[in-house]
Protein backbone atom coordinates (compact mmCIF):
# COMPACT_ATOMS: atom_id res chain seq x y z
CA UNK A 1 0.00 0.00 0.00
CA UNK A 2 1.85 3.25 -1.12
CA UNK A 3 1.57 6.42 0.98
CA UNK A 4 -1.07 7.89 -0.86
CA UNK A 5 -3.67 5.13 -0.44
CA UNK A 6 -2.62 5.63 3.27
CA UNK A 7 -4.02 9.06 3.40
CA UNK A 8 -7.14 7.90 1.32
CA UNK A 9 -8.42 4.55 3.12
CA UNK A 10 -8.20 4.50 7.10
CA UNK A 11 -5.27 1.22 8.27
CA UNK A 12 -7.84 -1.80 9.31
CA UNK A 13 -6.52 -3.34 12.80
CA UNK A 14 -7.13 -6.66 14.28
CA UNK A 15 -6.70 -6.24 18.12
CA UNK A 16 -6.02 -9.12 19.83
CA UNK A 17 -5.49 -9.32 23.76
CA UNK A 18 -7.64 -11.58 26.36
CA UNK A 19 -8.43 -8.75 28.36
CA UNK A 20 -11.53 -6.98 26.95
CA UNK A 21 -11.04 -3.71 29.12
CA UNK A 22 -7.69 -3.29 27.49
CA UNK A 23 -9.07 -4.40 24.12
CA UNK A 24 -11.93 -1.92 24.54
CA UNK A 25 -9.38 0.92 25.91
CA UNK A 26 -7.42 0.42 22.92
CA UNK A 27 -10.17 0.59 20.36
CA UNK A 28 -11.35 3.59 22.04
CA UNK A 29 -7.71 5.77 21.97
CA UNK A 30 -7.68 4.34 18.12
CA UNK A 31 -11.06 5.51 17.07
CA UNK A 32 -9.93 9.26 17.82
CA UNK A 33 -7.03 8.50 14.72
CA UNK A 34 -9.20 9.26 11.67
CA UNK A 35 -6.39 7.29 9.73
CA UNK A 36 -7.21 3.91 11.77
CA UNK A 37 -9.47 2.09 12.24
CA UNK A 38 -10.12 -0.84 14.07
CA UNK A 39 -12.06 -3.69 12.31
CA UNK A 40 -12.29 -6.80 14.71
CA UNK A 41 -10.88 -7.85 18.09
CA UNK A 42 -9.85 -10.84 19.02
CA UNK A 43 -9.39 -12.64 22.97
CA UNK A 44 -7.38 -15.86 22.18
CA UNK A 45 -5.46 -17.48 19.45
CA UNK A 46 -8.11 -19.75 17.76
CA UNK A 47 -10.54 -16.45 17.17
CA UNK A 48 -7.47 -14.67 15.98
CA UNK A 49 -6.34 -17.01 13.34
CA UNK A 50 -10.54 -17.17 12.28
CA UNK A 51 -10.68 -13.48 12.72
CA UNK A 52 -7.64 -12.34 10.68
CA UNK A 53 -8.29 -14.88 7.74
CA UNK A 54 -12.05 -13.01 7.48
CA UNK A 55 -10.87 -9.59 7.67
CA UNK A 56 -7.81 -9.57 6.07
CA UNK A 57 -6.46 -6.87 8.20
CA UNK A 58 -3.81 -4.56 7.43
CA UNK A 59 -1.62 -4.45 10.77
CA UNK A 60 -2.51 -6.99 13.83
CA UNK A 61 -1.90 -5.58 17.33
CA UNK A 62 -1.19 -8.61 19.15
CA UNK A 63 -0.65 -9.32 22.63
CA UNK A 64 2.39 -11.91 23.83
CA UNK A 65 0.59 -13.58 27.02
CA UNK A 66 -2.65 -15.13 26.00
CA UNK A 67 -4.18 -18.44 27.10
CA UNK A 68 -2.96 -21.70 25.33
CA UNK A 69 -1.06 -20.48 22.81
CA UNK A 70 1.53 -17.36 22.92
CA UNK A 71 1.44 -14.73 20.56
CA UNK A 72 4.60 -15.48 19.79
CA UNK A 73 3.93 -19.24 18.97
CA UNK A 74 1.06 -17.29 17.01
CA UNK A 75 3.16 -15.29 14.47
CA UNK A 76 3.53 -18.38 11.88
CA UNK A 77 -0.03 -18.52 12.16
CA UNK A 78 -1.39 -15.47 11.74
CA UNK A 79 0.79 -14.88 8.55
CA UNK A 80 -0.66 -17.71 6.91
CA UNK A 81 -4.07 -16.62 8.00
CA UNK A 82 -3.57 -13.55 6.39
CA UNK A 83 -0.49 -12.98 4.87
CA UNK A 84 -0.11 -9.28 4.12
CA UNK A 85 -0.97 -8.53 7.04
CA UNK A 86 1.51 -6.38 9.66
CA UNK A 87 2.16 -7.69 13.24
CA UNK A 88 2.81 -5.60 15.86
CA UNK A 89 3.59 -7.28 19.15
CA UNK A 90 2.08 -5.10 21.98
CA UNK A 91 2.82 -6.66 25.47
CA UNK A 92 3.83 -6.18 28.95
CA UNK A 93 6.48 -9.23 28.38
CA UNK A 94 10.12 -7.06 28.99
CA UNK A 95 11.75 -10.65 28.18
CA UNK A 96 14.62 -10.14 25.36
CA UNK A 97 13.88 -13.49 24.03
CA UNK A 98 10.72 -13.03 23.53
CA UNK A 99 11.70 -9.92 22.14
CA UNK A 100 13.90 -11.51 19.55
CA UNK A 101 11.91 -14.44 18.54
CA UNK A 102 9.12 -12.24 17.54
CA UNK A 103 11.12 -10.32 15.44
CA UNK A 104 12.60 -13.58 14.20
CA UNK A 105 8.89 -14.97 13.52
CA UNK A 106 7.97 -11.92 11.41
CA UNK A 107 6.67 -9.42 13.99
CA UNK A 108 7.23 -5.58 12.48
CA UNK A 109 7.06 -4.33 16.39
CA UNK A 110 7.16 -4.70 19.60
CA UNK A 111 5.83 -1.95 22.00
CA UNK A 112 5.34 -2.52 26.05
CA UNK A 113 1.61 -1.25 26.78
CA UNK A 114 3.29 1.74 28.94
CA UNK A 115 3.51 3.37 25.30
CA UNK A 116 2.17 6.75 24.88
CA UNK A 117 -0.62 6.69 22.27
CA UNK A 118 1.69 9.05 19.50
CA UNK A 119 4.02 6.55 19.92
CA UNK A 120 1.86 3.17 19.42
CA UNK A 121 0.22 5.43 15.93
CA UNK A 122 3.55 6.15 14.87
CA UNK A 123 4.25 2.50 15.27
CA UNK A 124 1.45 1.48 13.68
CA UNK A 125 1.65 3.32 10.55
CA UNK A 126 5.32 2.32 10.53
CA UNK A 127 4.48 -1.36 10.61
CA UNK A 128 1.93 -0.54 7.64
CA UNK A 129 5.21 0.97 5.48
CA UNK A 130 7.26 -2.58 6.29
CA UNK A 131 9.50 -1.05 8.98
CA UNK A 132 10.04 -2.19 12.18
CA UNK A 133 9.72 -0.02 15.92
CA UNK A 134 10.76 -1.44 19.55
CA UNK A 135 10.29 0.06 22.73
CA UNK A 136 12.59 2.21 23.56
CA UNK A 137 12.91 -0.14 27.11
CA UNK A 138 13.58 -3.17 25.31
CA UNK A 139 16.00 -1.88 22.52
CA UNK A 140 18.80 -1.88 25.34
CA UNK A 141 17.97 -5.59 26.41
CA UNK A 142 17.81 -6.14 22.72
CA UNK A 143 21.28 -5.27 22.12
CA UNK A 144 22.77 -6.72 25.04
CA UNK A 145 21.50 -9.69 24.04
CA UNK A 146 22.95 -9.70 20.87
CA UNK A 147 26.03 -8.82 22.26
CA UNK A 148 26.04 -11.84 25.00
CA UNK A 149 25.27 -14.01 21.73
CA UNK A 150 28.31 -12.82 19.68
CA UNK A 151 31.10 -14.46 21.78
CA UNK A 152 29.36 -17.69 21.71
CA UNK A 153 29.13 -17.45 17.67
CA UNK A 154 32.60 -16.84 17.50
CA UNK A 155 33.53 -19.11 19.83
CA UNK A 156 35.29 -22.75 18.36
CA UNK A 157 32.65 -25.39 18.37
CA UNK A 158 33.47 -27.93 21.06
CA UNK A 159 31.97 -31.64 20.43
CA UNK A 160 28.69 -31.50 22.61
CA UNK A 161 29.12 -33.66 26.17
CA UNK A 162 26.81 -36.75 25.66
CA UNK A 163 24.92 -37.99 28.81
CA UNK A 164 22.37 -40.20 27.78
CA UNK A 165 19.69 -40.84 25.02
CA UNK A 166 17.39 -37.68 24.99
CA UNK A 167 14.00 -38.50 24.93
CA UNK A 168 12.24 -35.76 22.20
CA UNK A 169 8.74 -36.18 24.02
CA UNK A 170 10.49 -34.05 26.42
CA UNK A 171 10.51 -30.93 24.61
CA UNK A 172 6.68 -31.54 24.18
CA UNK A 173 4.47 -29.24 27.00
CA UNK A 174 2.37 -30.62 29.40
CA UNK A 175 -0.76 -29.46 26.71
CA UNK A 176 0.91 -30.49 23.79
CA UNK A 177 1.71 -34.12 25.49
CA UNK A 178 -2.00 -34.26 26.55
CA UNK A 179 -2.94 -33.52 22.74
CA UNK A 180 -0.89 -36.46 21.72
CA UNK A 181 -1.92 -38.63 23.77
CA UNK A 182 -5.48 -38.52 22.31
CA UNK A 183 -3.66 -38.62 18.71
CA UNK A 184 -2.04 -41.87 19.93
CA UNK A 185 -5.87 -42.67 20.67
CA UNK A 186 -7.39 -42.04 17.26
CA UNK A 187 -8.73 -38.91 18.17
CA UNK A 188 -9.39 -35.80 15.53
CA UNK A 189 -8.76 -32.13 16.21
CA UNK A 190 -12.77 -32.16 16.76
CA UNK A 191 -12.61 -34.90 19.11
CA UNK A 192 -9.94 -33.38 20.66
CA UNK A 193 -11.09 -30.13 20.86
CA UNK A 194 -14.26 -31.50 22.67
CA UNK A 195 -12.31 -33.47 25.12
CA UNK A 196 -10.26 -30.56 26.42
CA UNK A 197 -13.01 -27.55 26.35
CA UNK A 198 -10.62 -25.76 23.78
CA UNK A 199 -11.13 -24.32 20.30
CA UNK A 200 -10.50 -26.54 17.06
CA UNK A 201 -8.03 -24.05 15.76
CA UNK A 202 -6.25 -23.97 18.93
CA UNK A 203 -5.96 -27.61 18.78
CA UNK A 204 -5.14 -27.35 15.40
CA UNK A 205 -1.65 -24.92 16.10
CA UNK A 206 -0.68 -27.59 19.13
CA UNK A 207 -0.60 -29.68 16.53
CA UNK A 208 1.88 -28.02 13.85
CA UNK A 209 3.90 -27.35 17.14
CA UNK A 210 4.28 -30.77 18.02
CA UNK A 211 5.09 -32.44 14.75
CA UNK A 212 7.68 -28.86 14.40
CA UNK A 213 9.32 -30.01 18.22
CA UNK A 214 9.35 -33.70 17.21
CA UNK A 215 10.89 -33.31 13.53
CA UNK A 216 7.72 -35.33 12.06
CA UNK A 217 5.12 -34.84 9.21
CA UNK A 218 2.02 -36.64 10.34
CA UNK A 219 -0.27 -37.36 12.71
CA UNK A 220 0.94 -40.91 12.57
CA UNK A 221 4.47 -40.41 12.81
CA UNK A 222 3.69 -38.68 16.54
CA UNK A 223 1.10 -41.34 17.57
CA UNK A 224 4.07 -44.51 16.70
CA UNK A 225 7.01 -42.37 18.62
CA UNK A 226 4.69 -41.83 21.86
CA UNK A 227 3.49 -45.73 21.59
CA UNK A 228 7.54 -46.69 21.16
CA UNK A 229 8.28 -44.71 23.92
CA UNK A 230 5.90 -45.97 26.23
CA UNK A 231 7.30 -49.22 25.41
CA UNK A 232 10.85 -48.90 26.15
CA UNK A 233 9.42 -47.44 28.95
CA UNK A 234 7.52 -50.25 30.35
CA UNK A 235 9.97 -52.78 28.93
């Protein structure tokens, strides 16, 4: 979108948090921008996949701590869902890592909710024009972390210390190792779904994270390695 058909057509925004006073306060300070305008909201990660696929937004504000799945663990989602679409990570989460993997997973922002409304506009209408805007706060933890990471890049690579076999359900979550257990069961994403009082679509990212964490492409890949691995187990 050039600069021009900025002026003309107000920015659509998808606002996604799981508070609704802070989604509502947000709408509100936006609606006084006669450039923006705010087109859906959004209070979890299943209704913001389902939400951003409909609109088609052009910037997603999008908050980091949400229930089930991150906004972080959100980003590869969203841009499928709608992939022109601008994300702008607006949190209370000062964590640098988090920081960095969003930026890492696409994010054009990342703004702490202390952010003065010229500021979160600006940000917003930079996000729109491709470029990128971090708290001020975090852009010092950024760097430092960058800077921690450069000796260990340059750094010789020393043979890794081998202590035992590593199981890879391990890296699964408590949720995630619940969903595959009812894989390992036969169950779909709409049995699933049913059986743990969550949305399909939620179910349906666990998913993609698990086979991602366990290096597999199917459904049935996941259900054999949890059935071998209850067998060594047992045997």
């Amino acid at each position: 979108m050039s600069a021009e058909q900025t002026q003309r057509t107000p920015i659509r925004l998808l606002v996604v948090d799981d508070h609704p006073l802070f989604r509502r306060g947000v709408t509100a300070l936006l609606a006084t921008q006669p450039q923006l305008q705010v087109v859906g909201e959004a209070a979890d990660a299943g209704e913001a996949l389902r939400r951003a696929e409909q609109l088609q937004p052009d910037v997603v504000l999008l908050d980091h701590h949400m229930p089930g799945v991150s906004g972080v663990d959100l980003l590869p989602g969203l841009r499928e869902a709608a992939p022109s679409a601008r994300v702008l990570m607006l949190t209370v989460s000062e964590d640098a890592d988090t920081l960095a993997l969003a930026l890492q997973r696409g994010a054009h922002g990342y703004l702490l909710k202390t952010a003065d409304s010229e500021v979160l506009v600006a940000a917003i209408e930079r996000a729109l024009r491709g470029q990128s805007t971090v708290s001020m706060e975090m852009t010092d933890k950024l760097v430092s972390a960058l800077q921690a990471q450069q000796p260990r890049m340059a750094a010789p690579s020393v043979p890794p210390v081998v202590v035992g076999p590593v199981d890879p359900l391990e890296q699964l979550s408590p949720r995630e190792f619940e969903i595959l257990r009812e894989i390992a069961a036969g169950a779909s994403n709409k049995e699933i779904a049913r059986s743990l009082a969550i949305a399909e679509t939620t179910v349906k990212i666990h998913v993609q994270h698990i086979l991602r964490k366990l290096g597999l492409s199917s459904r049935v890949q996941a259900a054999v390695l949890l059935t071998e691995g209850r067998g060594r187990a047992s045997g």
